[in-house]
PDB file of N, CA and C in Angstrom:
ATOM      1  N   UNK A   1     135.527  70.821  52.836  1.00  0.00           N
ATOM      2  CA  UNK A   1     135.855  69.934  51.737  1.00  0.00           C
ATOM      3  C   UNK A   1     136.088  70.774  50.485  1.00  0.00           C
ATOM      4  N   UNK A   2     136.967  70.010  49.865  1.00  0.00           N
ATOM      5  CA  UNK A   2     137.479  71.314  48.680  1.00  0.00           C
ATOM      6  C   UNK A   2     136.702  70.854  47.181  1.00  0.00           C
ATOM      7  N   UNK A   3     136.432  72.169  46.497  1.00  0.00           N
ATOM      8  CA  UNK A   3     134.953  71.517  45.688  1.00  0.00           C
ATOM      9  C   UNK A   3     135.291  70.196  44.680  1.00  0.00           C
ATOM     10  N   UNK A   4     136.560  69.832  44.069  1.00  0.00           N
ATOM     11  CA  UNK A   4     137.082  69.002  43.935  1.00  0.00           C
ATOM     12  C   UNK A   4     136.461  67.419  43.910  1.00  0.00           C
ATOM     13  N   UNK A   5     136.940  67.854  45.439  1.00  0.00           N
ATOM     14  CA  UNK A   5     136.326  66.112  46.244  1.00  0.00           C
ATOM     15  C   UNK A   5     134.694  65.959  46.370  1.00  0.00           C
ATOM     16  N   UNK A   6     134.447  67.241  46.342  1.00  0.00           N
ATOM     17  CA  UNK A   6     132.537  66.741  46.793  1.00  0.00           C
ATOM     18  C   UNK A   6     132.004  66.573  45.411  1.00  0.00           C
ATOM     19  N   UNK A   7     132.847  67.288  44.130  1.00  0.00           N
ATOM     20  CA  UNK A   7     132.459  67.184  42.907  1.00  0.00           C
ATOM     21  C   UNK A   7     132.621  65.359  42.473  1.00  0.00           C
ATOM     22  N   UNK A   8     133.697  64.987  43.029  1.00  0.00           N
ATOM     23  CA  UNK A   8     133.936  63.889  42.954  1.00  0.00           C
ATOM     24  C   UNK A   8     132.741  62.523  43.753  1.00  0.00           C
ATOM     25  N   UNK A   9     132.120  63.313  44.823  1.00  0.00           N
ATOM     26  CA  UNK A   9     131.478  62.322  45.946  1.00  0.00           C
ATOM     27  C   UNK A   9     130.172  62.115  44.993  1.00  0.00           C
ATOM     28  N   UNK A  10     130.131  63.208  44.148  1.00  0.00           N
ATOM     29  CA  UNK A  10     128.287  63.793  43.984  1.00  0.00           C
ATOM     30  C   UNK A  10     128.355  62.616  42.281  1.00  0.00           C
ATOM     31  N   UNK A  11     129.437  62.805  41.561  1.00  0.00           N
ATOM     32  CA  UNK A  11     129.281  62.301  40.545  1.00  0.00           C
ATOM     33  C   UNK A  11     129.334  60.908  40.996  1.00  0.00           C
ATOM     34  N   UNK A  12     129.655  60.457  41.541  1.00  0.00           N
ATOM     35  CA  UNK A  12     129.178  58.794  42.220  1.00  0.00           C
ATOM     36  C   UNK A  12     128.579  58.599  42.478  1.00  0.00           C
ATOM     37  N   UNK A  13     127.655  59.605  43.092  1.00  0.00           N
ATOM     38  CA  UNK A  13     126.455  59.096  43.760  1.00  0.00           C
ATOM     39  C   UNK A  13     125.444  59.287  42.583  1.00  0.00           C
ATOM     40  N   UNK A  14     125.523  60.196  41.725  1.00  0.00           N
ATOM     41  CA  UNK A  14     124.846  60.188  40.443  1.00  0.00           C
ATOM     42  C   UNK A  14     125.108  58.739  39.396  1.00  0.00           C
ATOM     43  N   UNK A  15     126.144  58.375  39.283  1.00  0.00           N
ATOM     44  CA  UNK A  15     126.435  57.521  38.869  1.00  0.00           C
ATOM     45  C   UNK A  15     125.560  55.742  39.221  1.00  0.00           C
ATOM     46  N   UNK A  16     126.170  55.694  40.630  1.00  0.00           N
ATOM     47  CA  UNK A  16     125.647  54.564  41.055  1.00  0.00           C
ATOM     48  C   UNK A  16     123.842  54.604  40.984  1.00  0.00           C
ATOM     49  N   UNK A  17     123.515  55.480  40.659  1.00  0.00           N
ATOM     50  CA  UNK A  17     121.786  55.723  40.662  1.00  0.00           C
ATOM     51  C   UNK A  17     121.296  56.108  39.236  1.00  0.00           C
ATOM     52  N   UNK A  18     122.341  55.708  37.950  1.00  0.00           N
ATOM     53  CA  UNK A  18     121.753  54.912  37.099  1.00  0.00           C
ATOM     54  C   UNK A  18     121.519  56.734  36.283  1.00  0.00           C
ATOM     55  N   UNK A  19     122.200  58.385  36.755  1.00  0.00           N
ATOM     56  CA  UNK A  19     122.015  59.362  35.568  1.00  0.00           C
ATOM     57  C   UNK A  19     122.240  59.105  34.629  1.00  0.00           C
ATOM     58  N   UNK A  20     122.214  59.808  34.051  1.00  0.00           N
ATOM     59  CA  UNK A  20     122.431  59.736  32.499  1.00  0.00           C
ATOM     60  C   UNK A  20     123.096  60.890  31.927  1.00  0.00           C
ATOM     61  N   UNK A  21     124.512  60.845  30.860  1.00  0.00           N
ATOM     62  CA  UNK A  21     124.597  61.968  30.577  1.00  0.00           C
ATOM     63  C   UNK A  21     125.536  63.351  31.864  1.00  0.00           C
ATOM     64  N   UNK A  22     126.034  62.028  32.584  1.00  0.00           N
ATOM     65  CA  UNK A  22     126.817  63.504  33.697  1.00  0.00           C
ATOM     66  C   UNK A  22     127.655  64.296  32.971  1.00  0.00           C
ATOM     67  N   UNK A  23     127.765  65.462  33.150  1.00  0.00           N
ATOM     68  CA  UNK A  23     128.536  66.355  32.815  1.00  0.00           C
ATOM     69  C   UNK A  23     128.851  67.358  33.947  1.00  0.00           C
ATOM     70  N   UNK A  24     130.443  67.868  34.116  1.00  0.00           N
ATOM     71  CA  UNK A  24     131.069  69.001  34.928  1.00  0.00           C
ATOM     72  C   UNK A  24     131.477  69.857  34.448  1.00  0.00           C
ATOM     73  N   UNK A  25     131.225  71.103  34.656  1.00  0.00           N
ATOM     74  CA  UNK A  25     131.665  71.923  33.859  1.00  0.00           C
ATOM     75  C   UNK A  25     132.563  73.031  34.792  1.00  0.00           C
ATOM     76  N   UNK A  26     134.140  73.123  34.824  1.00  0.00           N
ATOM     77  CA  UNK A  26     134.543  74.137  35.705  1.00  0.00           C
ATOM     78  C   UNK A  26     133.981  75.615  34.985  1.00  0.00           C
ATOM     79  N   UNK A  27     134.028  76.830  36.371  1.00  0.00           N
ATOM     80  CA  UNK A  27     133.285  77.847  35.611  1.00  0.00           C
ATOM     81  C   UNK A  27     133.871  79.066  36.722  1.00  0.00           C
ATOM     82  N   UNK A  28     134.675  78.488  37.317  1.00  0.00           N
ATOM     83  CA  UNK A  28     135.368  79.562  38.808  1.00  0.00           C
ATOM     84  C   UNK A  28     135.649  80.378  38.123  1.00  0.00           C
ATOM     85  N   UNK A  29     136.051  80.714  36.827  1.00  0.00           N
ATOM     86  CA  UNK A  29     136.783  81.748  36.100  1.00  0.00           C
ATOM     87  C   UNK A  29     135.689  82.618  35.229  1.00  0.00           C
ATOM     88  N   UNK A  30     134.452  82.260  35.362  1.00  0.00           N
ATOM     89  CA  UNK A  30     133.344  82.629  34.594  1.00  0.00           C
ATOM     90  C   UNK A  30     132.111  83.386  35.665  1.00  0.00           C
ATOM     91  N   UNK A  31     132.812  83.302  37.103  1.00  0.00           N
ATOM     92  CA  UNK A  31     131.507  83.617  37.555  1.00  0.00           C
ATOM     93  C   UNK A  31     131.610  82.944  39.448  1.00  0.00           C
ATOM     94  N   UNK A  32     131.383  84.094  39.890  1.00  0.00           N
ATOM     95  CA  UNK A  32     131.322  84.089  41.598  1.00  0.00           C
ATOM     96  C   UNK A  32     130.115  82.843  42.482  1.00  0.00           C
ATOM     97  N   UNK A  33     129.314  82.672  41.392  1.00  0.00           N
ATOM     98  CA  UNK A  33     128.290  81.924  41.853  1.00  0.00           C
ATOM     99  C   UNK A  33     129.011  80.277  42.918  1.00  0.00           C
ATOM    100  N   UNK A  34     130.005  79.473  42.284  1.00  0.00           N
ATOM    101  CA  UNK A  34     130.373  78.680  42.149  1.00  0.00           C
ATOM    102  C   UNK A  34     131.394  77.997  41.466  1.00  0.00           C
ATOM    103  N   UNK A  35     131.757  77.029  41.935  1.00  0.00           N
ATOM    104  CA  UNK A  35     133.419  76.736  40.752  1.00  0.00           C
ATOM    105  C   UNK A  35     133.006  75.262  40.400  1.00  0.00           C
ATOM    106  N   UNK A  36     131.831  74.842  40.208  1.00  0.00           N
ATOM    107  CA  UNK A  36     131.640  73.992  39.182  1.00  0.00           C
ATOM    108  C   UNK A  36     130.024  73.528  39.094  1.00  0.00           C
ATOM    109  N   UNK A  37     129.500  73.183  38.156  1.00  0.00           N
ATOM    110  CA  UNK A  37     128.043  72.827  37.607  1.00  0.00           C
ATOM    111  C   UNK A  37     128.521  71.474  37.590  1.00  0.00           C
ATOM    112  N   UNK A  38     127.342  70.956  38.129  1.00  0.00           N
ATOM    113  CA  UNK A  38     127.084  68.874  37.502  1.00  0.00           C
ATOM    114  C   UNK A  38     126.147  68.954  37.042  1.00  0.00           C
ATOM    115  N   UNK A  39     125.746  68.797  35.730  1.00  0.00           N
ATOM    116  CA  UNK A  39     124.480  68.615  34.799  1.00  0.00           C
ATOM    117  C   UNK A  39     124.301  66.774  34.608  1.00  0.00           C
ATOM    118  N   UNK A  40     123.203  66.237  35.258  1.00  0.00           N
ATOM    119  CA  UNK A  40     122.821  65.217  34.796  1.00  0.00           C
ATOM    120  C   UNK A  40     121.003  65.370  34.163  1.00  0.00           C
ATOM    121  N   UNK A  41     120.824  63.932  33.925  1.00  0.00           N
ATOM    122  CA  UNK A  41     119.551  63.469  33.161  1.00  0.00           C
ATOM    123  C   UNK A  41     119.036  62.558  33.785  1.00  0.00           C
ATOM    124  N   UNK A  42     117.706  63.068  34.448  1.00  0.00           N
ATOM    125  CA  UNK A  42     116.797  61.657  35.156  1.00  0.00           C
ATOM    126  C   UNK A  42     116.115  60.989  33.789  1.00  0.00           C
ATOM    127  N   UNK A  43     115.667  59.999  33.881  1.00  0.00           N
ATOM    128  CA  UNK A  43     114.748  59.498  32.359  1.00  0.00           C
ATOM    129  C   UNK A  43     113.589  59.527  32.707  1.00  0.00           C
ATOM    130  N   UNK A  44     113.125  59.629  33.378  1.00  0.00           N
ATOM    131  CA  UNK A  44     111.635  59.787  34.311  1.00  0.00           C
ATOM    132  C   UNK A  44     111.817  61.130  35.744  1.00  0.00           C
ATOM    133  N   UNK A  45     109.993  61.726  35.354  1.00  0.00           N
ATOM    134  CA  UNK A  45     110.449  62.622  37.008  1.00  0.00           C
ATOM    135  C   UNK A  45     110.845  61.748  38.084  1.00  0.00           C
ATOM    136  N   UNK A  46     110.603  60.513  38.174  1.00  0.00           N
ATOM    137  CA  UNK A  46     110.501  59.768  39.110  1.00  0.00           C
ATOM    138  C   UNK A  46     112.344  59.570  39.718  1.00  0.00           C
ATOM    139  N   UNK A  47     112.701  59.456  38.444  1.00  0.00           N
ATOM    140  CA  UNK A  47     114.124  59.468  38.386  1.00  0.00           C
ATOM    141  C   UNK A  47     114.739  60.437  39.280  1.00  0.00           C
ATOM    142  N   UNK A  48     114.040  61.826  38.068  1.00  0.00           N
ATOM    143  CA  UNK A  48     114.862  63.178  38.359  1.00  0.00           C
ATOM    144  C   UNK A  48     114.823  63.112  40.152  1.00  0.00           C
ATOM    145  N   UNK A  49     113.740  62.809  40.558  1.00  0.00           N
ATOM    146  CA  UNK A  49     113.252  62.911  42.096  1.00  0.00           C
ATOM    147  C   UNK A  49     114.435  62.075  42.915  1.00  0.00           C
ATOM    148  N   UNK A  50     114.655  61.013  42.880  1.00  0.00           N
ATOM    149  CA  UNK A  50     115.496  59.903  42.979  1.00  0.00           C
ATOM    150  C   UNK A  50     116.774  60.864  43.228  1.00  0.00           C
ATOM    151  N   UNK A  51     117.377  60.937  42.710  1.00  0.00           N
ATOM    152  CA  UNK A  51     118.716  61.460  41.973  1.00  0.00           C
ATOM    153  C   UNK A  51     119.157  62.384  42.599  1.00  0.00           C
ATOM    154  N   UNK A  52     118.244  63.342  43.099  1.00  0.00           N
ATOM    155  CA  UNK A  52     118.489  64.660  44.144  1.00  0.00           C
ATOM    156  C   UNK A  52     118.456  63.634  45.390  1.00  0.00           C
ATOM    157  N   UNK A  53     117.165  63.082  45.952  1.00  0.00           N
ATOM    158  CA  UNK A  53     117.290  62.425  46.881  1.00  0.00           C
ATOM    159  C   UNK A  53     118.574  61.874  47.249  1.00  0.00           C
ATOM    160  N   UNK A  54     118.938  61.248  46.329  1.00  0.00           N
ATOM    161  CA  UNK A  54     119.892  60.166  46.798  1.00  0.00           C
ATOM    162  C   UNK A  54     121.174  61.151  47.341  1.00  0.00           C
ATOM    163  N   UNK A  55     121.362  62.285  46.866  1.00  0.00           N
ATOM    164  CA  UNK A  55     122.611  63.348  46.547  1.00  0.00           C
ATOM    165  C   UNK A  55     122.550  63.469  48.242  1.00  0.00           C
ATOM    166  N   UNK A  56     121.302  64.301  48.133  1.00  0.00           N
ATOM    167  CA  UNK A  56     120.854  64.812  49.142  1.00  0.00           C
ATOM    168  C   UNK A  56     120.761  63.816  50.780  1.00  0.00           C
ATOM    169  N   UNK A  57     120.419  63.121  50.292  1.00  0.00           N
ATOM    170  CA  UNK A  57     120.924  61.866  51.345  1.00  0.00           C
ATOM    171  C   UNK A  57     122.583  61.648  51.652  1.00  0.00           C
ATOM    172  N   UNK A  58     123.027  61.328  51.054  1.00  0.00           N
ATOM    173  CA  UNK A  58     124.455  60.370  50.824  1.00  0.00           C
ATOM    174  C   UNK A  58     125.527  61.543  51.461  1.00  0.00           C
ATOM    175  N   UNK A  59     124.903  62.927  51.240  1.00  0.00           N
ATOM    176  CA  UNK A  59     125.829  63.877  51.499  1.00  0.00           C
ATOM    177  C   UNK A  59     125.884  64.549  53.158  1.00  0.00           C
ATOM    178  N   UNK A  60     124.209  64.269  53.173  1.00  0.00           N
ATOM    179  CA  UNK A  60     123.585  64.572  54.554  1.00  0.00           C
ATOM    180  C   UNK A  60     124.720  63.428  55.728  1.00  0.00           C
ATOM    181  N   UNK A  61     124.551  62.307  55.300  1.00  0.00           N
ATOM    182  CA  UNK A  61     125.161  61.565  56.234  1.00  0.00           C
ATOM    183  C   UNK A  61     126.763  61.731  56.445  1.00  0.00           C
ATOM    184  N   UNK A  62     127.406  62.582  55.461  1.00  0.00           N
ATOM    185  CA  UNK A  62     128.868  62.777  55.874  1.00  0.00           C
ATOM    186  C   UNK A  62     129.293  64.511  56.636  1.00  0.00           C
ATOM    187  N   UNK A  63     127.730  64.740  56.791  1.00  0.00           N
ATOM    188  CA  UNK A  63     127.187  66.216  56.979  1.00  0.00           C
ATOM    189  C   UNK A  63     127.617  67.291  56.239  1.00  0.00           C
ATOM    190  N   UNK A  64     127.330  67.233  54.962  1.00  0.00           N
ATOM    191  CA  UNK A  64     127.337  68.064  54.125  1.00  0.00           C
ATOM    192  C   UNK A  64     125.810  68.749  53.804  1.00  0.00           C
ATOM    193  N   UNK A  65     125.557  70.187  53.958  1.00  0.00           N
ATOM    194  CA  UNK A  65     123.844  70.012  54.145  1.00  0.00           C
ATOM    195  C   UNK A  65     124.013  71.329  52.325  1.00  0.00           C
ATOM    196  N   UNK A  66     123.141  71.245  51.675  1.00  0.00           N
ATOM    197  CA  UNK A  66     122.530  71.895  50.521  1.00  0.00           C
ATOM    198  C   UNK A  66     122.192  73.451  51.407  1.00  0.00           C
ATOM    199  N   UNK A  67     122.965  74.378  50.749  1.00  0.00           N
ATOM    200  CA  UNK A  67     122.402  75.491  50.940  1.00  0.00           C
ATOM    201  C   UNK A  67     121.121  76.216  50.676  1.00  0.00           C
ATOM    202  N   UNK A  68     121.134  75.222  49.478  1.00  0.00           N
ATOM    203  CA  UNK A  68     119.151  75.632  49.225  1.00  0.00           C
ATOM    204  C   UNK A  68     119.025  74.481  48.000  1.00  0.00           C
ATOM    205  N   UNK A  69     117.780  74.102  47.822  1.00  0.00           N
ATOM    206  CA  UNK A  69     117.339  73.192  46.688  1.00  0.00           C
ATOM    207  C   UNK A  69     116.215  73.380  46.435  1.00  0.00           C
ATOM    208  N   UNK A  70     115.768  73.758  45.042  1.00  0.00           N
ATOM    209  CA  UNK A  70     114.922  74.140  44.299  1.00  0.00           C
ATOM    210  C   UNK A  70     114.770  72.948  43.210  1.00  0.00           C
ATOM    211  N   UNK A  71     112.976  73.340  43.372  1.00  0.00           N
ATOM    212  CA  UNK A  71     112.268  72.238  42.212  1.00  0.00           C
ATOM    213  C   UNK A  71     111.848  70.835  42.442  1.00  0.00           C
ATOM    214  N   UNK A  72     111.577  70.632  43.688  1.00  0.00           N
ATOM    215  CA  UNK A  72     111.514  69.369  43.999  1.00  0.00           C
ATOM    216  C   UNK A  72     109.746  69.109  43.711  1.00  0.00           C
ATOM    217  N   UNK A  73     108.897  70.307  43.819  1.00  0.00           N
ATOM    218  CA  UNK A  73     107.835  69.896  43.076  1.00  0.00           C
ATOM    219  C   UNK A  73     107.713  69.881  41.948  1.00  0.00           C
ATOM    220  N   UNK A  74     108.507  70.872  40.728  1.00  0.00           N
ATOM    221  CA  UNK A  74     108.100  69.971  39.660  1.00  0.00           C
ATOM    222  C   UNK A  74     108.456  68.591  38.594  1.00  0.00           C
ATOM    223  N   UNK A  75     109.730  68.442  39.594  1.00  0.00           N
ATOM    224  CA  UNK A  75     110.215  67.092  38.744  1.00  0.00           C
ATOM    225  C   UNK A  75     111.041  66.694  37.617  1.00  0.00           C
ATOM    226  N   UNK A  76     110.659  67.799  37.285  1.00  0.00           N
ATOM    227  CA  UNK A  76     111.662  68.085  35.885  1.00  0.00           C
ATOM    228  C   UNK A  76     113.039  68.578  35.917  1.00  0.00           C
ATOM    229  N   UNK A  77     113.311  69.611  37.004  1.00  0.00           N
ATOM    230  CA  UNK A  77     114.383  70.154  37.274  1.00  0.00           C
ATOM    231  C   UNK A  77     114.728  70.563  38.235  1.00  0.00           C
ATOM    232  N   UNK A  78     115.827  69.951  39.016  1.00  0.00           N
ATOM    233  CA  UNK A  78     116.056  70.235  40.611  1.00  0.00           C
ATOM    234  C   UNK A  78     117.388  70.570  40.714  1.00  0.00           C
ATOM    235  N   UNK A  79     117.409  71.702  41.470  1.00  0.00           N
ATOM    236  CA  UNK A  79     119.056  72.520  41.604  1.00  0.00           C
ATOM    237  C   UNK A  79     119.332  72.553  42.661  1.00  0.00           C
ATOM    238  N   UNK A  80     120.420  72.034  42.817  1.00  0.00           N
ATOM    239  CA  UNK A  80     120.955  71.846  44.634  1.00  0.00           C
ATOM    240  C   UNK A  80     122.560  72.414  44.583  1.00  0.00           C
ATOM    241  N   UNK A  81     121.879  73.804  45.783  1.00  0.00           N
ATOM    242  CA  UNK A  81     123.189  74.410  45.409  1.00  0.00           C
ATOM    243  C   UNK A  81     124.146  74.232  46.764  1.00  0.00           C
ATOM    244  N   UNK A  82     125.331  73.583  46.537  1.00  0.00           N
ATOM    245  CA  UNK A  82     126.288  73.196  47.323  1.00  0.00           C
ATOM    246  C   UNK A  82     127.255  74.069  47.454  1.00  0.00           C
ATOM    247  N   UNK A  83     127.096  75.693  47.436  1.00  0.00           N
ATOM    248  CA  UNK A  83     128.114  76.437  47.631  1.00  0.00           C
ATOM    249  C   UNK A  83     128.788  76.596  46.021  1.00  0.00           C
ATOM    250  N   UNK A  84     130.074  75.814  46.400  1.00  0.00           N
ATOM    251  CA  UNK A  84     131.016  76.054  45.687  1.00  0.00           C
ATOM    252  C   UNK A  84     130.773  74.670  44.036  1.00  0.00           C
ATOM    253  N   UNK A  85     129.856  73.763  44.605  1.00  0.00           N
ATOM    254  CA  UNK A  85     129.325  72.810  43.570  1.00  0.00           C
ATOM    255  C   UNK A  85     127.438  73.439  43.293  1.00  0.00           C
ATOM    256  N   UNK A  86     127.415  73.646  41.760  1.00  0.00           N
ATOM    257  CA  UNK A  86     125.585  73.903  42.525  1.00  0.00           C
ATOM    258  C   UNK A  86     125.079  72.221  41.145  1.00  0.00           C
ATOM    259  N   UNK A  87     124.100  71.255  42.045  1.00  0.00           N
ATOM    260  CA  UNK A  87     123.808  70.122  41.008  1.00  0.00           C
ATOM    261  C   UNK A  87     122.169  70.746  39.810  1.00  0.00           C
ATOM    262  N   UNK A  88     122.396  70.273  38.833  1.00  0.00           N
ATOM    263  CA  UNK A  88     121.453  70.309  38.011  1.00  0.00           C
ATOM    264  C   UNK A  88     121.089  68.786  37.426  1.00  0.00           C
ATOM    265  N   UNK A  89     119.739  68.797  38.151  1.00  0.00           N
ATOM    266  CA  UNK A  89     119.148  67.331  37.871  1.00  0.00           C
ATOM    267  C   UNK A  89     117.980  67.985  36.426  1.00  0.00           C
ATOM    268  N   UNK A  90     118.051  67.167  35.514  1.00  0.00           N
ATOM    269  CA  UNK A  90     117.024  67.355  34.742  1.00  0.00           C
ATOM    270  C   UNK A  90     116.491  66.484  34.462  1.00  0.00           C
ATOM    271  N   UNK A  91     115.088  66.195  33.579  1.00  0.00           N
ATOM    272  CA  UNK A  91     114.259  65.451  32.981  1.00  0.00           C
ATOM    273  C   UNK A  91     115.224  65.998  31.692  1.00  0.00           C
ATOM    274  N   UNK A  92     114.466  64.775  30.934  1.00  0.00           N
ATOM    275  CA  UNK A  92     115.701  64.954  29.234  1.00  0.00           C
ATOM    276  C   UNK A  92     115.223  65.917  28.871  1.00  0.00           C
ATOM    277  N   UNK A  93     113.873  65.997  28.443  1.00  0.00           N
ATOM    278  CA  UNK A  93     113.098  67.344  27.707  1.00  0.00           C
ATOM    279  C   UNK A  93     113.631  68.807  27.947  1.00  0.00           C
ATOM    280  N   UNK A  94     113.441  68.873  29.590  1.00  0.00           N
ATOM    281  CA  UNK A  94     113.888  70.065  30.059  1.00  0.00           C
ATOM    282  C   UNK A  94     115.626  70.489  29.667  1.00  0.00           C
ATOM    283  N   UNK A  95     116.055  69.578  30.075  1.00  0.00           N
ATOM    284  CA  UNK A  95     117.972  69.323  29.571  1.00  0.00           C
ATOM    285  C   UNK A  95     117.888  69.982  28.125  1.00  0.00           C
ATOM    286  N   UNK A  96     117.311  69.538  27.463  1.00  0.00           N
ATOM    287  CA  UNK A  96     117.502  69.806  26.313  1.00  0.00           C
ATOM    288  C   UNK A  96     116.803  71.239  26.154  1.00  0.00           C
ATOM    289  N   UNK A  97     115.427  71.831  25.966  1.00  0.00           N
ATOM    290  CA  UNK A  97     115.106  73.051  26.793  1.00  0.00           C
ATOM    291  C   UNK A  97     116.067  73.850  27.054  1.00  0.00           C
ATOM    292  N   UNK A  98     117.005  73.876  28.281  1.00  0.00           N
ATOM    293  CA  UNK A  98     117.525  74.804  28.680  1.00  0.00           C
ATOM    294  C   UNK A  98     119.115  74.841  28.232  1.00  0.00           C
ATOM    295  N   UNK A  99     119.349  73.936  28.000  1.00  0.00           N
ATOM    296  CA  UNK A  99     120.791  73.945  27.042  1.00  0.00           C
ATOM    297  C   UNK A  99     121.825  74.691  27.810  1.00  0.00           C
ATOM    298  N   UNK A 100     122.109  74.348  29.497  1.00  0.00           N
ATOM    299  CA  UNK A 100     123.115  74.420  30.024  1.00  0.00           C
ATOM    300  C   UNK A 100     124.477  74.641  29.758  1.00  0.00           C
ATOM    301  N   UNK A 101     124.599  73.533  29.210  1.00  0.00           N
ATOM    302  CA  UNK A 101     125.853  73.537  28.433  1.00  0.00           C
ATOM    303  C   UNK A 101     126.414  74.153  27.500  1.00  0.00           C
ATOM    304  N   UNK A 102     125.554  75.033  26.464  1.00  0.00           N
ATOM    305  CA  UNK A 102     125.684  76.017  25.798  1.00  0.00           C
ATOM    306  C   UNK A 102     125.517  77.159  26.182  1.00  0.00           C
ATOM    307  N   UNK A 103     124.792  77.208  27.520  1.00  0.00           N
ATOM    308  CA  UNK A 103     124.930  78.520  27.959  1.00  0.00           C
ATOM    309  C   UNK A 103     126.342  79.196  28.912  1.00  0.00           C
ATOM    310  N   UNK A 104     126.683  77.740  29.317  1.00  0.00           N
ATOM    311  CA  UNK A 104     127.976  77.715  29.857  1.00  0.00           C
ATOM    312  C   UNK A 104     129.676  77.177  29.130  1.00  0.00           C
ATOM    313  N   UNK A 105     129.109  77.205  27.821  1.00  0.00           N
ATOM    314  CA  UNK A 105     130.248  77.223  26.556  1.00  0.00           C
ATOM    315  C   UNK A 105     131.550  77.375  26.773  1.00  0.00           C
ATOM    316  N   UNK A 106     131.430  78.786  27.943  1.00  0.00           N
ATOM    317  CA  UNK A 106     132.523  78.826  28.044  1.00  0.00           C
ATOM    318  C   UNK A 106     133.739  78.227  29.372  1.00  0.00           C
ATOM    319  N   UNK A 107     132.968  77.954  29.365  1.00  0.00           N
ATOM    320  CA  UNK A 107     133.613  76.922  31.029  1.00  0.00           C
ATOM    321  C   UNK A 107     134.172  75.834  30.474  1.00  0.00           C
ATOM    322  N   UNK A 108     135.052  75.100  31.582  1.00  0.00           N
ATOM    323  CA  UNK A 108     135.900  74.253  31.241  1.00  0.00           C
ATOM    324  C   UNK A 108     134.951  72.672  31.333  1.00  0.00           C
ATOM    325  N   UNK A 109     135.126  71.761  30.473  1.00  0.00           N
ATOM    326  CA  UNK A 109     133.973  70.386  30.462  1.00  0.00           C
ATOM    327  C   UNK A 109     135.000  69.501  31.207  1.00  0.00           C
ATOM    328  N   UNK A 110     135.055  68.999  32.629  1.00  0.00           N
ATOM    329  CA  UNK A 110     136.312  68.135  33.357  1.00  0.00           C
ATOM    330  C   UNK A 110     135.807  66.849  33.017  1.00  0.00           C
ATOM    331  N   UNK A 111     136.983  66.297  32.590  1.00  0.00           N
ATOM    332  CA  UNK A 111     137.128  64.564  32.102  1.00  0.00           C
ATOM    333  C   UNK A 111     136.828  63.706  33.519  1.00  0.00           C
ATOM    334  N   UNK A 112     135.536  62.838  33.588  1.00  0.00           N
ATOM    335  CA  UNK A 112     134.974  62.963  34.700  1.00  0.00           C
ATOM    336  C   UNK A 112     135.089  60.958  34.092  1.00  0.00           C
ATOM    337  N   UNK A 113     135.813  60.545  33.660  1.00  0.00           N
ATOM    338  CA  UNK A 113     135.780  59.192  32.631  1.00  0.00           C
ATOM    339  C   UNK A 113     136.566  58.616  34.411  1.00  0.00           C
ATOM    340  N   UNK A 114     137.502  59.008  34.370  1.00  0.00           N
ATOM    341  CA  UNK A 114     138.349  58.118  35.596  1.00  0.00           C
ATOM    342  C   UNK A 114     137.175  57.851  36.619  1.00  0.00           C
ATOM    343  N   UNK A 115     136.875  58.692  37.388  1.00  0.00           N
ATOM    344  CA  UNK A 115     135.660  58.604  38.698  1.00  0.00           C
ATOM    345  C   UNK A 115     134.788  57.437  38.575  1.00  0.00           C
ATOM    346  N   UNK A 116     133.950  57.649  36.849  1.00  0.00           N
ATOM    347  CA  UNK A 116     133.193  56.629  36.436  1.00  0.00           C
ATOM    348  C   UNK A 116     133.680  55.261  36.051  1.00  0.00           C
ATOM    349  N   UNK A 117     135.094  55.027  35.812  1.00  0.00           N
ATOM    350  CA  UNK A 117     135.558  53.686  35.815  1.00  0.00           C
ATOM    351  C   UNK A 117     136.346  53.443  37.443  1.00  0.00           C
ATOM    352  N   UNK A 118     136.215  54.419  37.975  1.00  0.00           N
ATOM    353  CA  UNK A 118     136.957  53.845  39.691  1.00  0.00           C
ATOM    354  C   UNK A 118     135.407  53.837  40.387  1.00  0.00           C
ATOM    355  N   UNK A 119     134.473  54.204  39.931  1.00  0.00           N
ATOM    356  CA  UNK A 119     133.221  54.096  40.604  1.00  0.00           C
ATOM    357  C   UNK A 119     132.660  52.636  40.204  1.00  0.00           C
ATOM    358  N   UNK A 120     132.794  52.097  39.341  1.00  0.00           N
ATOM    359  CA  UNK A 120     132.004  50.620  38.385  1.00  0.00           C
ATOM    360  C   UNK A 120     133.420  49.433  39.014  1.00  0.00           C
ATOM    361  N   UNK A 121     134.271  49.936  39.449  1.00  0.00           N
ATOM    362  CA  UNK A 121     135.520  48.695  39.923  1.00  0.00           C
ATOM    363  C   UNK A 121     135.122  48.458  41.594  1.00  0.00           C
ATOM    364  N   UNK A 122     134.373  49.534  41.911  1.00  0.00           N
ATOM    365  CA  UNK A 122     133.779  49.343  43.990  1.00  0.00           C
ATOM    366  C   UNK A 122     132.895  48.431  43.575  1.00  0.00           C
TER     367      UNK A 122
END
């Protein structure tokens, strides 16, 4: 699957489970790790917990499996790295804390508005 489309599968499934705050950031041109970050916001660990789950589920069943996922004990911040997508679930505190998005400044921020109004019309 081309990172594109799973970037596309993952922000729905974030979506329909109520994140907060999604953000994509392309970064293929910044760095071998991966060719794009999803930064969301749980509002509770309970959330943050949720949110990976659900990823982690929804993706499992089209057999897409997480190359590794970190942080599921502390709640605050869980990174699920999908290869060529890696997800960043945060608690707000921590989000704000680590300031992702400024650390990745220079990457491209993808207009992720369409997905979220073709995701709220299913």
């Amino acid at each position: 699957m081309e990172s594109k489309d799973l970037v596309k599968k993952i922000v729905k499934i974030l979506d329909k489970k109520k994140g907060a705050e999604i953000k994509v950031i392309k970064i293929d041109d910044l760095t071998v790790i991966a060719d794009y970050f999803i930064i969301v916001t749980g509002t509770s660990s309970t959330q943050v917990k949720a949110l990976a789950g659900e990823v982690e589920f929804m993706l499992k069943q089209e057999g897409i499996a997480a190359r590794n996922i970190e942080g599921h004990n502390s709640n605050t911040w869980i990174l699920m790295d999908y290869n060529s997508v890696i997800v960043h679930v945060f608690y707000t505190e921590t989000r704000k804390f680590y300031d992702l998005e400024h650390l990745w400044q220079d990457g491209t921020e993808v207009d992720i508005s369409e997905i979220i109004e073709e995701n709220a019309a299913e």
